[in-house]
C-alpha atoms as a PDB file:
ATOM      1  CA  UNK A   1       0.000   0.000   0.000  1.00  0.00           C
ATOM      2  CA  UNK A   2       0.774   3.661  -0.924  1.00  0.00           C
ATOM      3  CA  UNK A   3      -0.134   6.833   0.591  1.00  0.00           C
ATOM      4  CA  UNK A   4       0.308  10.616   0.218  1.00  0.00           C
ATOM      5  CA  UNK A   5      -1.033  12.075   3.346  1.00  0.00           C
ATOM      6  CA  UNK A   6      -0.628  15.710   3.183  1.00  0.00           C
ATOM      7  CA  UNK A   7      -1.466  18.034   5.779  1.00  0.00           C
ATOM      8  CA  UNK A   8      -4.478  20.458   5.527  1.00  0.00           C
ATOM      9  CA  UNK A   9      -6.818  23.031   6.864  1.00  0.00           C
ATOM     10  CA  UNK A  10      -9.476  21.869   5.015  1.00  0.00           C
ATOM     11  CA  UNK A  11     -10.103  19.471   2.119  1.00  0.00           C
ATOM     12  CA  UNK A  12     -13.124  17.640   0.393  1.00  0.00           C
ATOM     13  CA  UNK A  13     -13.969  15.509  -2.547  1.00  0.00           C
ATOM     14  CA  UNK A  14     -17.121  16.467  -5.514  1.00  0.00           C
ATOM     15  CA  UNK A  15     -18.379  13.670  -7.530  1.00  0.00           C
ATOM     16  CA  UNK A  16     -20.823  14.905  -9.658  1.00  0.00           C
ATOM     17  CA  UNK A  17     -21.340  18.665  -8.839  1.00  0.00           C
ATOM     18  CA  UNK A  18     -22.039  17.016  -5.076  1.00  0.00           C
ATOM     19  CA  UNK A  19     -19.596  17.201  -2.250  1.00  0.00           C
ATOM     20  CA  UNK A  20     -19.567  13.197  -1.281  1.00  0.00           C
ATOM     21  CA  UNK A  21     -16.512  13.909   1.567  1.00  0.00           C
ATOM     22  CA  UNK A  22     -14.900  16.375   3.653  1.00  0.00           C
ATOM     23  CA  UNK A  23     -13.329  17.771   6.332  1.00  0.00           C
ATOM     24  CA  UNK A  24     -13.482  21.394   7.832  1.00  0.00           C
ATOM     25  CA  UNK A  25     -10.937  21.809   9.746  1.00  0.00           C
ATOM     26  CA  UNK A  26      -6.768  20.887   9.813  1.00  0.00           C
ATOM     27  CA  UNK A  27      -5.924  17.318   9.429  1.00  0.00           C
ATOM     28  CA  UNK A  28      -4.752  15.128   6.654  1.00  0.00           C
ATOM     29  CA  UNK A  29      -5.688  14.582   2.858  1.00  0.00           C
ATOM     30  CA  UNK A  30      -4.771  10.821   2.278  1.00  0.00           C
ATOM     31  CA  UNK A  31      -4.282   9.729  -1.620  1.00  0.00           C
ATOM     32  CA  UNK A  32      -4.279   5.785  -0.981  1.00  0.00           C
ATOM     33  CA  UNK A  33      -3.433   3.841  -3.355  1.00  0.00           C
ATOM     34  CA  UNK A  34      -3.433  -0.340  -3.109  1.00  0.00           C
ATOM     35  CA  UNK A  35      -0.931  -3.014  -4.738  1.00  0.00           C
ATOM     36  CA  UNK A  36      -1.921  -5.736  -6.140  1.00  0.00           C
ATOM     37  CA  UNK A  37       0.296  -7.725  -3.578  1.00  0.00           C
ATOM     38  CA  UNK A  38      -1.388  -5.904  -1.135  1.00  0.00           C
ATOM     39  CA  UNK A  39      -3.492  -8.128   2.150  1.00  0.00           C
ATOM     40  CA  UNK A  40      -5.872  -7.392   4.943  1.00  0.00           C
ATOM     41  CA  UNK A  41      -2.433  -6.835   7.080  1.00  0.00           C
ATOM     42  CA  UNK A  42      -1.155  -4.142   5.367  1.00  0.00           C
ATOM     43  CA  UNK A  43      -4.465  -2.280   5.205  1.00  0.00           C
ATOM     44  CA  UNK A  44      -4.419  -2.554   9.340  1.00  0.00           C
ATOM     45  CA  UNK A  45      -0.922  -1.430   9.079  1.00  0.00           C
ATOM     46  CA  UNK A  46      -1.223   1.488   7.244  1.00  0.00           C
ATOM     47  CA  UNK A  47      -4.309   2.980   9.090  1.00  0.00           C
ATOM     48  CA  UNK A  48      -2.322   2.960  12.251  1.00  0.00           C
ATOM     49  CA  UNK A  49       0.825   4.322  10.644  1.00  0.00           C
ATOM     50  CA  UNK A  50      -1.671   7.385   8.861  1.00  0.00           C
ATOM     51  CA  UNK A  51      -3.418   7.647  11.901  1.00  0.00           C
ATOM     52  CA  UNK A  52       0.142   8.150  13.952  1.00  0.00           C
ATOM     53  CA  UNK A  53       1.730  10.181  11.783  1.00  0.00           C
ATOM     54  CA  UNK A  54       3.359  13.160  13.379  1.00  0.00           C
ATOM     55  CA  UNK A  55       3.332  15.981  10.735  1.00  0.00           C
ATOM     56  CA  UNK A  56       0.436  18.236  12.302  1.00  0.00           C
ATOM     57  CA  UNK A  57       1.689  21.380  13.472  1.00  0.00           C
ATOM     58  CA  UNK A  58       4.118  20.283  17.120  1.00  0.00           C
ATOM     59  CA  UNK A  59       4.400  17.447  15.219  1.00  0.00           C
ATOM     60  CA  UNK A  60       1.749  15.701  16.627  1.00  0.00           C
ATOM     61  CA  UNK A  61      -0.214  13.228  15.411  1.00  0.00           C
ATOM     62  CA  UNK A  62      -4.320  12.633  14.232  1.00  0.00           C
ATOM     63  CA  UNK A  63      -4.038  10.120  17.212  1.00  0.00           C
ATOM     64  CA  UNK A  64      -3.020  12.792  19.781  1.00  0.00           C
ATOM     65  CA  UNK A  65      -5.181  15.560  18.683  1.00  0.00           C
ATOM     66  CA  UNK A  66      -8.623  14.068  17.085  1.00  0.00           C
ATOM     67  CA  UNK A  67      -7.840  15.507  13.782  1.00  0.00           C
ATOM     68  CA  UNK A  68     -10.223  14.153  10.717  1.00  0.00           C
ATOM     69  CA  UNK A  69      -8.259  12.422   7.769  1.00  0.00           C
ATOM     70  CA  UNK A  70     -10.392  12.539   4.434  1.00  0.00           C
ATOM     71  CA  UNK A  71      -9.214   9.147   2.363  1.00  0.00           C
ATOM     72  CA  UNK A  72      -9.612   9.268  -1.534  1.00  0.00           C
ATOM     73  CA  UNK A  73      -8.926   5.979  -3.420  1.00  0.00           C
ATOM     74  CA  UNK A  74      -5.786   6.623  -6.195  1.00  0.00           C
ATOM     75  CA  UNK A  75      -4.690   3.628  -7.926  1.00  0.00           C
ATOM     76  CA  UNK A  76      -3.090   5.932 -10.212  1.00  0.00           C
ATOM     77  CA  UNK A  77      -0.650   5.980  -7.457  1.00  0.00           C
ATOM     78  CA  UNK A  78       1.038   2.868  -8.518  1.00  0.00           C
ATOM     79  CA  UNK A  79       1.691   4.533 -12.505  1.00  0.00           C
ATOM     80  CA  UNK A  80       5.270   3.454 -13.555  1.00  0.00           C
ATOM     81  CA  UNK A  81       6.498   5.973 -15.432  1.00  0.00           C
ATOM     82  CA  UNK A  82      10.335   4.844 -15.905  1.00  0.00           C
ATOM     83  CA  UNK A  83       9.736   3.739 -19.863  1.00  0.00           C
ATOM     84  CA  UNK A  84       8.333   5.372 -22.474  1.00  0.00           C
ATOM     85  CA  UNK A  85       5.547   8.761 -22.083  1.00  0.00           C
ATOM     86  CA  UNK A  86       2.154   5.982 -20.919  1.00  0.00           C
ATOM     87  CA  UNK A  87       1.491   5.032 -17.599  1.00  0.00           C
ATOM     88  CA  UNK A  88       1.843   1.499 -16.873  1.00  0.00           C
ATOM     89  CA  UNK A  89      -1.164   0.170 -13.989  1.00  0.00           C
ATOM     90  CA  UNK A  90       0.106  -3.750 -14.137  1.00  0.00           C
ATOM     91  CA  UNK A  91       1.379  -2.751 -10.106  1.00  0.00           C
ATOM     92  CA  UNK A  92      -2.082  -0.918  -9.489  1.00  0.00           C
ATOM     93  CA  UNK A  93      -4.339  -3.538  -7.631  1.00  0.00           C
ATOM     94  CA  UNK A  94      -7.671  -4.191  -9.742  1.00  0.00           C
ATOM     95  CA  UNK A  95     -10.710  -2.827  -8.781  1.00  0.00           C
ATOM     96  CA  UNK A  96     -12.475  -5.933  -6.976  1.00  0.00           C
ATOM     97  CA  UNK A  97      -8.957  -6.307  -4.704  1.00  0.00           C
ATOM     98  CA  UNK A  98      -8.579  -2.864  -4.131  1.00  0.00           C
ATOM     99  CA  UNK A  99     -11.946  -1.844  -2.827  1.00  0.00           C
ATOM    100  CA  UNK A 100     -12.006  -4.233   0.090  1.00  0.00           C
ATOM    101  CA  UNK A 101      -8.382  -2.739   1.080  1.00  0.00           C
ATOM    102  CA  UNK A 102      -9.364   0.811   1.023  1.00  0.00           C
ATOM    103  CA  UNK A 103     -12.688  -0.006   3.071  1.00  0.00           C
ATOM    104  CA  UNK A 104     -10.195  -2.068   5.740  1.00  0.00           C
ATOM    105  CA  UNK A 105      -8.050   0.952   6.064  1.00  0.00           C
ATOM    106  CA  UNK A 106     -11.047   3.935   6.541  1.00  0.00           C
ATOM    107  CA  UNK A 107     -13.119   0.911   8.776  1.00  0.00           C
ATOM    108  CA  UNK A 108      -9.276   0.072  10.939  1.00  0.00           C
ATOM    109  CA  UNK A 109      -9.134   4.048  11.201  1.00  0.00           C
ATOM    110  CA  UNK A 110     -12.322   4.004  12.575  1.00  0.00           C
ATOM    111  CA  UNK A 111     -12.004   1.558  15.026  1.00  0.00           C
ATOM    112  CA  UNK A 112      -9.077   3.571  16.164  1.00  0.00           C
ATOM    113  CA  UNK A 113     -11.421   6.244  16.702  1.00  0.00           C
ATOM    114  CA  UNK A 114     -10.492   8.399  13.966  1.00  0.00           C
ATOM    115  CA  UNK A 115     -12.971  10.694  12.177  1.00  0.00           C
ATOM    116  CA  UNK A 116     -12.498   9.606   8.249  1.00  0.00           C
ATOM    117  CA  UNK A 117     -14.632  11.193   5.295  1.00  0.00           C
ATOM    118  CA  UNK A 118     -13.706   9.661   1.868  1.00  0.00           C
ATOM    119  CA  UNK A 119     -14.463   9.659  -1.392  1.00  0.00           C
ATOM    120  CA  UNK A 120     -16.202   7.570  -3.829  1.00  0.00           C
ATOM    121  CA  UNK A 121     -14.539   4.402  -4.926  1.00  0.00           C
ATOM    122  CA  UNK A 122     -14.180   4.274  -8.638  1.00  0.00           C
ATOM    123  CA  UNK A 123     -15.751   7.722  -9.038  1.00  0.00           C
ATOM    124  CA  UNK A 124     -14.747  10.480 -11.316  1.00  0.00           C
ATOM    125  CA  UNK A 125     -13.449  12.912  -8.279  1.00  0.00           C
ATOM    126  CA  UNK A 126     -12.950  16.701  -7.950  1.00  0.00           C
ATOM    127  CA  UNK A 127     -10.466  16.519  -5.105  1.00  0.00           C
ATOM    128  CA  UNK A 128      -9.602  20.150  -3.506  1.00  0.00           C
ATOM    129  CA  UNK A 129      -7.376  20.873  -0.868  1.00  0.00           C
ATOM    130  CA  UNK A 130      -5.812  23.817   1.391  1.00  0.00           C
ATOM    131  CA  UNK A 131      -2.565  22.618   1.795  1.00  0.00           C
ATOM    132  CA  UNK A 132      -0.875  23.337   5.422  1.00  0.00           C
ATOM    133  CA  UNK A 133       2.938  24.518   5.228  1.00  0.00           C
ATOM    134  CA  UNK A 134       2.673  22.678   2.670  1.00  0.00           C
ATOM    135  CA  UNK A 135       3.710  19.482   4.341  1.00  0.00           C
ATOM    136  CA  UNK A 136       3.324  15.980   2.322  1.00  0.00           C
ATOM    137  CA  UNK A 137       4.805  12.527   2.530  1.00  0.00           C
ATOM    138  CA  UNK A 138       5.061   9.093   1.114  1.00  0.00           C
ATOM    139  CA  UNK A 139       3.588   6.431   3.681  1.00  0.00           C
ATOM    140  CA  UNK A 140       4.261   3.011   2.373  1.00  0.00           C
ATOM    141  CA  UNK A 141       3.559  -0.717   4.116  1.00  0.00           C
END
């Protein structure tokens, strides 16, 4: 699994002129993306590593200070790009594999007691964000 969590003041998702996701106030946009290697484990895995992150502001975490996360589905996250000018998607888990693994991540944050808006899998997404600093990583499990 693959993640860019960046860290926001506010961030939400449109799909279809509707917002479907959002959150209001600073905490982290999450771009997941899921391998096609990818299990049940690493779904647990990475919803406690997004959820401890430490790049709020003191670096502190969602964990310490109740901050929302708002996860959007990206298998275009696992593009290779090394040959030619096309996108290859052979990494990118399929669609039936990587729905279950994006639900086990937002339902393991929520079990952690994390507040988690998302996005639509699948959807066509208008994805805006306010970036904070801006501050973004690379989480990988």
């Amino acid at each position: 699994m693959r993640a860019v969590a960046a860290r926001v003041t506010r961030a939400s998702v449109t799909v279809d002129g509707v917002v479907v996701g959002e959150i209001a106030e600073p905490g982290l946009l999450v771009l997941l993306g899921v391998h096609r290697e990818d299990t049940a484990d690493q779904a647990t895995t990475m919803a406690r590593k997004l959820h401890e992150l430490r790049i709020l502001n003191d670096e502190r975490s969602c964990a310490e200070v109740g901050a929302p996360l708002l996860v959007v589905s990206q298998f275009t996250l696992y593009g290779a790009t090394r040959k030619g000018r096309r996108p290859s998607w052979v990494d990118a888990a399929p669609p039936e594999q990587a729905r279950p693994l994006v639900e086990a991540t937002v339902a393991a944050l929520r079990e952690r007691g994390a507040t988690v808006a998302t996005g639509v899998f699948g959807a066509k997404m208008a994805v805006e964000s306010v970036n904070d600093g801006p501050f973004t990583v690379l989480v990988e499990v």
